[in-house]
Protein backbone atom coordinates (compact mmCIF):
# COMPACT_ATOMS: atom_id res chain seq x y z
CA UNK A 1 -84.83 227.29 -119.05
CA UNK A 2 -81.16 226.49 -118.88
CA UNK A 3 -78.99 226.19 -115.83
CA UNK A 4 -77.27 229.14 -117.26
CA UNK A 5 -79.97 231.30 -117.82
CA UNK A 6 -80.87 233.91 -115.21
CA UNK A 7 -84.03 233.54 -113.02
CA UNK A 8 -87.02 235.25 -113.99
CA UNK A 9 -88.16 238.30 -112.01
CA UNK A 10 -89.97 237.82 -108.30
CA UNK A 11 -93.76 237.51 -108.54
CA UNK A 12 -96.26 238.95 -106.49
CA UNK A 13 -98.34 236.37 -104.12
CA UNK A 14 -101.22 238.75 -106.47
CA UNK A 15 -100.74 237.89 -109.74
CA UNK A 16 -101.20 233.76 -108.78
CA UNK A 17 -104.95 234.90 -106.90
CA UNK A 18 -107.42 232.56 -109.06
CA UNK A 19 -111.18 232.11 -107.96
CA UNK A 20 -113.29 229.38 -109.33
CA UNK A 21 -117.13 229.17 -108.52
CA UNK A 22 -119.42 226.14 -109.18
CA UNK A 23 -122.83 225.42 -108.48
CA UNK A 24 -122.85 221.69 -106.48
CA UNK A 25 -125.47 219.50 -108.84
CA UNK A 26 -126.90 216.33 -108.22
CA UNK A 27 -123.80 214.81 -110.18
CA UNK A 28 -121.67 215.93 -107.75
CA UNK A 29 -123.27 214.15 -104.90
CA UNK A 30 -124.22 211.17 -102.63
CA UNK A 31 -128.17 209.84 -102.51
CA UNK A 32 -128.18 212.40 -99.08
CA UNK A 33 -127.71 215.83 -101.08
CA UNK A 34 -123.68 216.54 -99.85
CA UNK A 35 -120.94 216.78 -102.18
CA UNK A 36 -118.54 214.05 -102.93
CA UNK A 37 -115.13 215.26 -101.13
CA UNK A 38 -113.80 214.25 -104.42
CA UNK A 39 -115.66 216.32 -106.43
CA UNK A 40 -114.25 219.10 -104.06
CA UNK A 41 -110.49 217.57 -104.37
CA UNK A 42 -110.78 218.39 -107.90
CA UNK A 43 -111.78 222.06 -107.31
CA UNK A 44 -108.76 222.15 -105.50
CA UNK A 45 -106.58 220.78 -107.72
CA UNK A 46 -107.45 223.30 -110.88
CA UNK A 47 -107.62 226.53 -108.37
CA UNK A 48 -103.86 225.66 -107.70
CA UNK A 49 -102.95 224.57 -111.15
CA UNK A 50 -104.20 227.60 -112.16
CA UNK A 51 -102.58 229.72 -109.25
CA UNK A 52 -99.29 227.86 -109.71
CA UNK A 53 -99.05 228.33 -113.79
CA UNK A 54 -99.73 232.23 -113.28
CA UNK A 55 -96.90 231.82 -110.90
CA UNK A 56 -94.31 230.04 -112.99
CA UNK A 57 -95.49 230.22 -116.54
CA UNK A 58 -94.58 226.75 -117.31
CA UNK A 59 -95.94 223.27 -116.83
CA UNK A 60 -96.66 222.97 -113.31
CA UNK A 61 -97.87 219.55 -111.69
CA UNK A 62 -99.17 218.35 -108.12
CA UNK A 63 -96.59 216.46 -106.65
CA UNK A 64 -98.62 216.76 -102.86
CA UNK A 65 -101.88 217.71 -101.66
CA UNK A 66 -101.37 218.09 -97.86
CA UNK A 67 -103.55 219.15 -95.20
CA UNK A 68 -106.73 219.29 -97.29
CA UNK A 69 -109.66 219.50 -94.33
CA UNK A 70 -112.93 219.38 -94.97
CA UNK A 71 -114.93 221.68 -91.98
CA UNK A 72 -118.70 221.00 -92.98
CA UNK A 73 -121.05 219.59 -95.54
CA UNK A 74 -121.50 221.05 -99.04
CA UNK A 75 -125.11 220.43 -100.00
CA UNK A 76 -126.13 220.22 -103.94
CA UNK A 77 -127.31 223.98 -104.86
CA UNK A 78 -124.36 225.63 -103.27
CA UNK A 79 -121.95 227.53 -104.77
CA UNK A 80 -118.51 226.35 -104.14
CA UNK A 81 -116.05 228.74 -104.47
CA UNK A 82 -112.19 227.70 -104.49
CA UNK A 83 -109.83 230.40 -103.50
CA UNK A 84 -105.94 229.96 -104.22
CA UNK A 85 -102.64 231.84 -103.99
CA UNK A 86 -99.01 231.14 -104.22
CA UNK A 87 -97.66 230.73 -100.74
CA UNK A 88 -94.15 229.71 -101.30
CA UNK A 89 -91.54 228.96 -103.43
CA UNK A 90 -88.56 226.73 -103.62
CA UNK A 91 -85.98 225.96 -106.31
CA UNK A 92 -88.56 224.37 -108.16
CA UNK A 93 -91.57 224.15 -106.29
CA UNK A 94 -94.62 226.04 -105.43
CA UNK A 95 -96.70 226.10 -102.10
CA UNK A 96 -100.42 227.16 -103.13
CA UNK A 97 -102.71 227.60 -100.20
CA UNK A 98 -106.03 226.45 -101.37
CA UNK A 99 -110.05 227.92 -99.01
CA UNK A 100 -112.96 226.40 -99.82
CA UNK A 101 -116.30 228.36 -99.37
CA UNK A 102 -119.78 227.73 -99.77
CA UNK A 103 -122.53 230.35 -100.56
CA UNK A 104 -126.25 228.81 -99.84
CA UNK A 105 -128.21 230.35 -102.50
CA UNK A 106 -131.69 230.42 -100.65
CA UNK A 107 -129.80 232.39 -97.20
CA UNK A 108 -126.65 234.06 -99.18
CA UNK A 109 -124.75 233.02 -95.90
CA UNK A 110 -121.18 232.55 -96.66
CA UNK A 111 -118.99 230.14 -94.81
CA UNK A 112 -115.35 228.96 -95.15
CA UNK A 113 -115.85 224.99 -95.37
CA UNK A 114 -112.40 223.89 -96.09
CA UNK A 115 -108.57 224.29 -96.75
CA UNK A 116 -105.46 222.55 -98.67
CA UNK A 117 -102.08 223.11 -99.19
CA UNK A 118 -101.71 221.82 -102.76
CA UNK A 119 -97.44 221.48 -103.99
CA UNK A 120 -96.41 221.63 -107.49
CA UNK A 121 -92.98 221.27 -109.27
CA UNK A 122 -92.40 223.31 -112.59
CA UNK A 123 -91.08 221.27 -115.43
CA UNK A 124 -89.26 221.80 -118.98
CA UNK A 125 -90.75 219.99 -122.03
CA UNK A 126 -88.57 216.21 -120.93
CA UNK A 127 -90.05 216.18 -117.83
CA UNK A 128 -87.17 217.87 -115.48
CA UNK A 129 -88.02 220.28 -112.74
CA UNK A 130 -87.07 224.11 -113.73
CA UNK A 131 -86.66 227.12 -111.50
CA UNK A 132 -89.59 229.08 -110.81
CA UNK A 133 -89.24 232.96 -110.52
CA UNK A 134 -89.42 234.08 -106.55
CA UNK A 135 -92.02 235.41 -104.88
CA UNK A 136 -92.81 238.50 -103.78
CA UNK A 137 -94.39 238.79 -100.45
CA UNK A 138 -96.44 242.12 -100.15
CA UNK A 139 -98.50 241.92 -97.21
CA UNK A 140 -98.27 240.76 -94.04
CA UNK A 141 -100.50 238.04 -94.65
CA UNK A 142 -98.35 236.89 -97.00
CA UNK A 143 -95.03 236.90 -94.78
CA UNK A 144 -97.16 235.02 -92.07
CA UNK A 145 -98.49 231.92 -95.08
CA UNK A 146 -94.64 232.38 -96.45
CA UNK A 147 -92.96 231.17 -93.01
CA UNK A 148 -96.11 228.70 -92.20
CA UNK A 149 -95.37 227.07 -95.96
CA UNK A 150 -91.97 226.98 -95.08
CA UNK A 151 -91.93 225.14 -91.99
CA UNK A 152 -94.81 222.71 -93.45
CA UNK A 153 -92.14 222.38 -96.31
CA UNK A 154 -89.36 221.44 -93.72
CA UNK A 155 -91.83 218.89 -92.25
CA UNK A 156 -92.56 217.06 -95.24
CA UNK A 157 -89.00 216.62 -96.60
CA UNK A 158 -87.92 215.44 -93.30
CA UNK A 159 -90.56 212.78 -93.12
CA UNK A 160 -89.56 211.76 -96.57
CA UNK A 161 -85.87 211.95 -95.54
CA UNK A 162 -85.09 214.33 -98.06
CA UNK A 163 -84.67 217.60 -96.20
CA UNK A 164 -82.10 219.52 -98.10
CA UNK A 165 -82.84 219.28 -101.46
CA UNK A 166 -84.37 221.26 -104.35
């Protein structure tokens, strides 16, 4: 996309929703039975690739994982299941907010074991950030994650002493 060329239509926060599920297996763990946090890192990493490229429709990549917290142990024979959704966009960026859950399979109990806030910039085929369409916020949910993204957004570029740009 070309600095003259319009920008694409806004997007709703619903057309980024991805969902990946994985069973934890012994590969995926320490010699006590929990999940590497890495193993989960990665999780979150694809759910907002995913989330972000349904966004833009270009070649997204993580510039910043921030926030990712890690509430309790995953144990191998749970499903993991990585929820993520656009949150915000900039210029050329993308917000994706990122929930980590855990279903144990002999109980069927549910529980929210994590969360991330996962950036990525959209970029042409050289490498240069491109403008990503808007985003369309449609609930109220999404307003609330919107101005939360934005502020974390302000925070970040003023710790890097960039605020004001892209």
């Amino acid at each position: 996309m070309h600095a003259s060329e319009p920008l694409p239509s806004a997007k709703p926060v619903s057309a980024s929703r991805t969902v990946i599920s994985v069973v934890a297996l012994p590969r995926d763990s320490n010699h006590y039975g929990f999940v590497y946090g890495g193993t989960v890192m990665g999780l979150v990493d694809q759910a907002a690739y995913a989330a972000a490229i349904r966004h833009a429709r270009q070649t997204v990549v993580t510039v910043c994982v921030g926030d990712i917290t890690f509430l309790k142990r995953i144990y191998v024979g749970d499903v993991i299941t990585v929820r993520a959704s656009v949150n915000y966009v900039g210029r050329t960026s993308l917000e994706v907010g990122v929930r980590i859950e855990t279903e144990r399979m002999r109980t069927g109990e549910v529980e929210h074991v994590g969360s991330a806030y996962v950036t990525m910039v959209a970029l042409d085929a050289d490498g240069t950030p491109v403008p990503v369409p808007p985003l369309e916020l449609e609930t109220d949910d999404d307003r609330r994650r919107c101005c939360e993204a934005a502020e974390r957004r302000r925070a970040r570029l003023a710790q890097l002493g960039r605020a004001g740009r892209s």
